[in-house]
Protein backbone atom coordinates (compact mmCIF):
# COMPACT_ATOMS: atom_id res chain seq x y z
CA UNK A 1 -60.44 -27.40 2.58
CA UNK A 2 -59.21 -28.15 -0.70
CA UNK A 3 -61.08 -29.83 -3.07
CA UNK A 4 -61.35 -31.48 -6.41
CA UNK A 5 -62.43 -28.45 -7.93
CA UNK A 6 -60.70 -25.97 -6.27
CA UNK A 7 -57.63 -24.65 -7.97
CA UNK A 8 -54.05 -25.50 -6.08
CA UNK A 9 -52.14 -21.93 -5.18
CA UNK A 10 -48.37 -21.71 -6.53
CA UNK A 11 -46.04 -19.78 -4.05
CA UNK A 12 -43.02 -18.78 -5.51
CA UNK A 13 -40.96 -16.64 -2.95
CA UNK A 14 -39.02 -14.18 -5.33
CA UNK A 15 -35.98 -12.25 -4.05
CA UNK A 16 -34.38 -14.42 -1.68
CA UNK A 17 -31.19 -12.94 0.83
CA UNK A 18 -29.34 -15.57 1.62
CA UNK A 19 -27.57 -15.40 4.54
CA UNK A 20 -25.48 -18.11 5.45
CA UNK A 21 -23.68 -19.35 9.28
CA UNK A 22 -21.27 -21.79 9.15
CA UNK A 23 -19.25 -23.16 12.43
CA UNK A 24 -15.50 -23.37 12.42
CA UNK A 25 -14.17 -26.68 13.79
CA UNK A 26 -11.04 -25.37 15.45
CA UNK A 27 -12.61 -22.14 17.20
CA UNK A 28 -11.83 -22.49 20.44
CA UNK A 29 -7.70 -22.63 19.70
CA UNK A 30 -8.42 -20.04 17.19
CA UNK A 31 -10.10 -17.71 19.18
CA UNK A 32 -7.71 -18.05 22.12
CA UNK A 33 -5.16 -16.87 19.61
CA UNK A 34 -7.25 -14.19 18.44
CA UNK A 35 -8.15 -12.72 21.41
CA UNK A 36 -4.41 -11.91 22.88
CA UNK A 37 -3.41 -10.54 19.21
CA UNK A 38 -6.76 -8.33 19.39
CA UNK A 39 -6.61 -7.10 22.61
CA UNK A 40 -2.37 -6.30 21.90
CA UNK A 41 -3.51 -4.49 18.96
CA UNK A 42 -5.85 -2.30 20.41
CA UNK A 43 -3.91 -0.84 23.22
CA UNK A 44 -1.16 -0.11 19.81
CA UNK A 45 -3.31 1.49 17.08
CA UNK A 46 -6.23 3.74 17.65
CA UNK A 47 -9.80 3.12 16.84
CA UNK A 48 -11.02 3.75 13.27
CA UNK A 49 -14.48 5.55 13.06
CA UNK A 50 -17.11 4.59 10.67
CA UNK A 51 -20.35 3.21 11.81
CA UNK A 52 -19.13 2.57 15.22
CA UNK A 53 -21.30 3.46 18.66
CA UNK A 54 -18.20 3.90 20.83
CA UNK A 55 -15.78 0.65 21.00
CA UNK A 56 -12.44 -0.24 19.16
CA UNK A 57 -12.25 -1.01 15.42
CA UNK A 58 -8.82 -1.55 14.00
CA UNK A 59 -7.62 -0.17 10.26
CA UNK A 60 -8.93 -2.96 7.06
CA UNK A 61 -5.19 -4.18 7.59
CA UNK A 62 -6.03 -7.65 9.91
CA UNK A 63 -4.29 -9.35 7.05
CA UNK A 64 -1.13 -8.19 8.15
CA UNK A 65 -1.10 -8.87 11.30
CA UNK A 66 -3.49 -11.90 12.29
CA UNK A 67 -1.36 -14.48 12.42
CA UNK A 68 -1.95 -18.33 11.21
CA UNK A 69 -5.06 -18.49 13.28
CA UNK A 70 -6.54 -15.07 11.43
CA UNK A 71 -5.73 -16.42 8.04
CA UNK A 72 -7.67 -19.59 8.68
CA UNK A 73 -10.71 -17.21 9.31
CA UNK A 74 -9.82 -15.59 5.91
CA UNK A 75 -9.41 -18.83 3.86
CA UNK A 76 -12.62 -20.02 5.47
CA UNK A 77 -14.19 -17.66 4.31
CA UNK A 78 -12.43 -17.53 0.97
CA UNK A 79 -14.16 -20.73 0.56
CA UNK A 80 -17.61 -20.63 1.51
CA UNK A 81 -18.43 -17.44 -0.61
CA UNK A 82 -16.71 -19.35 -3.58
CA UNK A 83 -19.24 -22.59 -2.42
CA UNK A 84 -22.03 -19.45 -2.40
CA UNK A 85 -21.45 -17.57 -5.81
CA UNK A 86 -22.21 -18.36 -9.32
CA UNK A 87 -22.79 -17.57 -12.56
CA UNK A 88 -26.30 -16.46 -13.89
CA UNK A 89 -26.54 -19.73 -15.74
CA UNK A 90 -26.37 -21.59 -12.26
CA UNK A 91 -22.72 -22.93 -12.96
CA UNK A 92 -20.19 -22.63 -10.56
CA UNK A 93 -18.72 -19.26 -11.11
CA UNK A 94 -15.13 -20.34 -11.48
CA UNK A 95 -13.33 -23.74 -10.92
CA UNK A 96 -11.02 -22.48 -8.50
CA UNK A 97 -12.43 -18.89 -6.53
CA UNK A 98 -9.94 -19.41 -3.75
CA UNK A 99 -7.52 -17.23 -5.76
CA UNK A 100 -10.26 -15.19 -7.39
CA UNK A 101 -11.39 -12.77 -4.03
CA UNK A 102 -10.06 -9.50 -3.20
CA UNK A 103 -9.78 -8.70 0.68
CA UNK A 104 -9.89 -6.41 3.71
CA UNK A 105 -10.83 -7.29 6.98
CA UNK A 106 -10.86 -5.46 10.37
CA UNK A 107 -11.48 -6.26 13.93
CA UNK A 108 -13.94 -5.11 16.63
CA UNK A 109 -14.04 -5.04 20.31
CA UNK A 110 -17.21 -3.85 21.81
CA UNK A 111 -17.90 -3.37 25.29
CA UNK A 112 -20.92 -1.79 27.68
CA UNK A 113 -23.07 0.27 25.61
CA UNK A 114 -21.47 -0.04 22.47
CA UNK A 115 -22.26 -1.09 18.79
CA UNK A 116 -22.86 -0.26 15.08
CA UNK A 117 -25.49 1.76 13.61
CA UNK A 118 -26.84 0.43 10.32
CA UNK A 119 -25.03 0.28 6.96
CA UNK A 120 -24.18 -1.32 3.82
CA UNK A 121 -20.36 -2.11 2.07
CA UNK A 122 -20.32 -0.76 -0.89
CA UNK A 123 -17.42 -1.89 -3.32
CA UNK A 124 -17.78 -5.41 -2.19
CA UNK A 125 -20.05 -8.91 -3.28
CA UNK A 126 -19.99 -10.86 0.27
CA UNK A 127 -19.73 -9.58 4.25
CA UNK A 128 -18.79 -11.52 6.66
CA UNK A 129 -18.69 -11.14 10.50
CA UNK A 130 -16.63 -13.64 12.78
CA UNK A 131 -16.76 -13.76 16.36
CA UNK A 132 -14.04 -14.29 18.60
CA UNK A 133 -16.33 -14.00 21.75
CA UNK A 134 -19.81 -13.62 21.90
CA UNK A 135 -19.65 -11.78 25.51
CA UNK A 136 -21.91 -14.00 27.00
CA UNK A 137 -24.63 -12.78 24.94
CA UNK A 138 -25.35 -16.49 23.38
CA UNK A 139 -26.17 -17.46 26.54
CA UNK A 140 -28.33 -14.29 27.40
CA UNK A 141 -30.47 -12.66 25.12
CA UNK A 142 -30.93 -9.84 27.87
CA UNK A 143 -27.18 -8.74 26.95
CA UNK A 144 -27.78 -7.44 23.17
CA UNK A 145 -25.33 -7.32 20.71
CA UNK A 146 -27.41 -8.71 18.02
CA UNK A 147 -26.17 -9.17 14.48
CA UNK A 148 -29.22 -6.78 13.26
CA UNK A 149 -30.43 -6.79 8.96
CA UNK A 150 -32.91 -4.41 8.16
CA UNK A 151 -35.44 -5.60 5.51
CA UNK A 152 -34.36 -5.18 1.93
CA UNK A 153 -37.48 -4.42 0.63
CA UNK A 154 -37.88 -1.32 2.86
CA UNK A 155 -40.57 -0.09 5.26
CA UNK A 156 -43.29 -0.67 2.63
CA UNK A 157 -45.13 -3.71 3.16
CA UNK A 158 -45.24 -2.80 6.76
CA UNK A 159 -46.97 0.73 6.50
CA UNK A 160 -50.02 0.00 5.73
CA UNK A 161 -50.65 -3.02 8.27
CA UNK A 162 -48.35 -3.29 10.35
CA UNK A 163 -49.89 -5.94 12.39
CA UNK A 164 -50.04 -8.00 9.50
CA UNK A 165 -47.02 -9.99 7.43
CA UNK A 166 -47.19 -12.82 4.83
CA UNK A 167 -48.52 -16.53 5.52
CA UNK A 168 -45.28 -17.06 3.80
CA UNK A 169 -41.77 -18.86 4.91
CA UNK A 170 -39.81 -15.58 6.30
CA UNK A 171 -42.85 -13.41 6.05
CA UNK A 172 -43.28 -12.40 9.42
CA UNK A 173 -40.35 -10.08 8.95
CA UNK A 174 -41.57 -8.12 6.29
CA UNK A 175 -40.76 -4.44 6.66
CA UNK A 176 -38.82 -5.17 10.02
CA UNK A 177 -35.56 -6.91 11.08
CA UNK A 178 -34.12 -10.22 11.58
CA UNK A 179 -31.22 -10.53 14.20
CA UNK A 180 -28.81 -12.96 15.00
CA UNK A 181 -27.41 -13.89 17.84
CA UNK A 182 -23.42 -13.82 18.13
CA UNK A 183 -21.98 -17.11 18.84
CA UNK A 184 -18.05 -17.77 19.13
CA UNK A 185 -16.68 -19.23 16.22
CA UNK A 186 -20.01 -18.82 13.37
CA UNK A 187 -18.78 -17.35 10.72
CA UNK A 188 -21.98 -15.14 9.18
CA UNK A 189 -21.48 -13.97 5.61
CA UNK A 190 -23.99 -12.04 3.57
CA UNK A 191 -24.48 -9.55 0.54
CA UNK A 192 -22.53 -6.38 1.00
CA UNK A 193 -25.65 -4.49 0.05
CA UNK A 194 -27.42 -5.86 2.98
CA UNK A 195 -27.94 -3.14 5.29
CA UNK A 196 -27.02 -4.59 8.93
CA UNK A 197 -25.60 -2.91 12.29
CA UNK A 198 -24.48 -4.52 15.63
CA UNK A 199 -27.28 -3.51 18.64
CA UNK A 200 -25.37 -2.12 21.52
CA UNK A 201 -23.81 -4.49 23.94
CA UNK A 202 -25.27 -4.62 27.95
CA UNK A 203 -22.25 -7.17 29.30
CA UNK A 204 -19.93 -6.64 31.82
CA UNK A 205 -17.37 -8.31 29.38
CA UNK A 206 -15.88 -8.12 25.45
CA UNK A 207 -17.42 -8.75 22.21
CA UNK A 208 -14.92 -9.42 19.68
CA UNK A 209 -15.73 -10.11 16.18
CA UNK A 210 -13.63 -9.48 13.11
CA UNK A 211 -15.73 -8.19 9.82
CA UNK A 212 -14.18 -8.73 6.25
CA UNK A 213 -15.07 -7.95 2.36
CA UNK A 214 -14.81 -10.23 -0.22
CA UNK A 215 -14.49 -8.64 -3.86
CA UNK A 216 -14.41 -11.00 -7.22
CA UNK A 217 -11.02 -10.43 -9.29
CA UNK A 218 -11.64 -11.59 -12.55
């Protein structure tokens, strides 16, 4: 019980990640669209290999080939991390950021048993995943394919009691994970130093998603 007497305690959570999910409006049409360019993509170019379990991942060329409904992923996102970034003084980082990003983006199709281990983007200031379908996996947690971000801080505060985390907002994950379940049409973007993998996929059907980089270009 506090009292009169008793000092007040000032939390200040230091180090924040943000990590931010925004909804397009038009996903359904968009993904439609998506999907039939994907799929007519994959059975044309083969799979790159980088920190893919198994599945398809296309060349960082979607750019060129993802049609009007692939380049209103890629503004979308142009805009949010230019609504996300700033300038150490807190000002807006530049008054028009749209123009100001560098690119690449890829897509993924995932199916049973099949995912990305963990790892980072180096090169880049925002990540960004996109999904085109979810799988069914939004609807059943038993079916995996978790968006998966490993702790920043490392395994440290966990090691010496690991049944214990902070009385803090977000402490409970201390030394662990946080996941996130893919939904079609959230648009997930994060800090390219993040380190984050894809847990592998139990569904009998397709998890599409399309990953991208954004760069500032002074």
């Amino acid at each position: 019980m506090t009292t009169q007497n008793t000092p007040q305690i000032q939390m200040r959570n230091l180090f924040p990640t943000p990590v931010a999910v925004f909804r397009l409006p038009d996903h359904a049409a968009i993904n439609a669209a998506l999907e039939k360019r994907i799929f007519a993509r994959e059975k044309e170019v083969a799979s790159v290999h980088h920190s893919n379990w198994g599945g398809w991942q296309s060349p960082a060329d979607f750019h060129s080939w993802c049609g009007p409904e692939g380049e209103a992923v890629l503004k979308t996102a142009q805009q949010l991390a230019s609504q996300l970034t700033a300038e150490r003084t807190g000002k807006q980082a530049a008054p028009d950021w749209q123009l100001g990003w560098r690119m690449n983006a890829w897509a993924n199709v995932n199916r049973a048993g099949q995912g990305n281990e963990f790892h980072t983007h180096p090169g880049a200031f925002w990540s960004a995943t996109y999904y085109v379908r979810d799988g069914g996996a939004a609807e059943d947690p038993s079916l995996g394919g978790e968006f998966e971000m490993a702790d920043p801080r490392g395994a440290g505060p966990a090691m010496l009691a690991p049944h214990l985390c902070f009385a803090t907002n977000g402490g409970q994950a201390m030394g662990a994970s946080e996941m996130i379940r893919p939904l079609e049409g959230n648009l997930v973007m994060f800090p390219s130093w993040l380190s984050h993998g894809v847990r592998p996929y139990a569904g009998d059907n397709v998890r599409i998603s399309i990953a991208l980089n954004l760069t500032p270009v002074d």
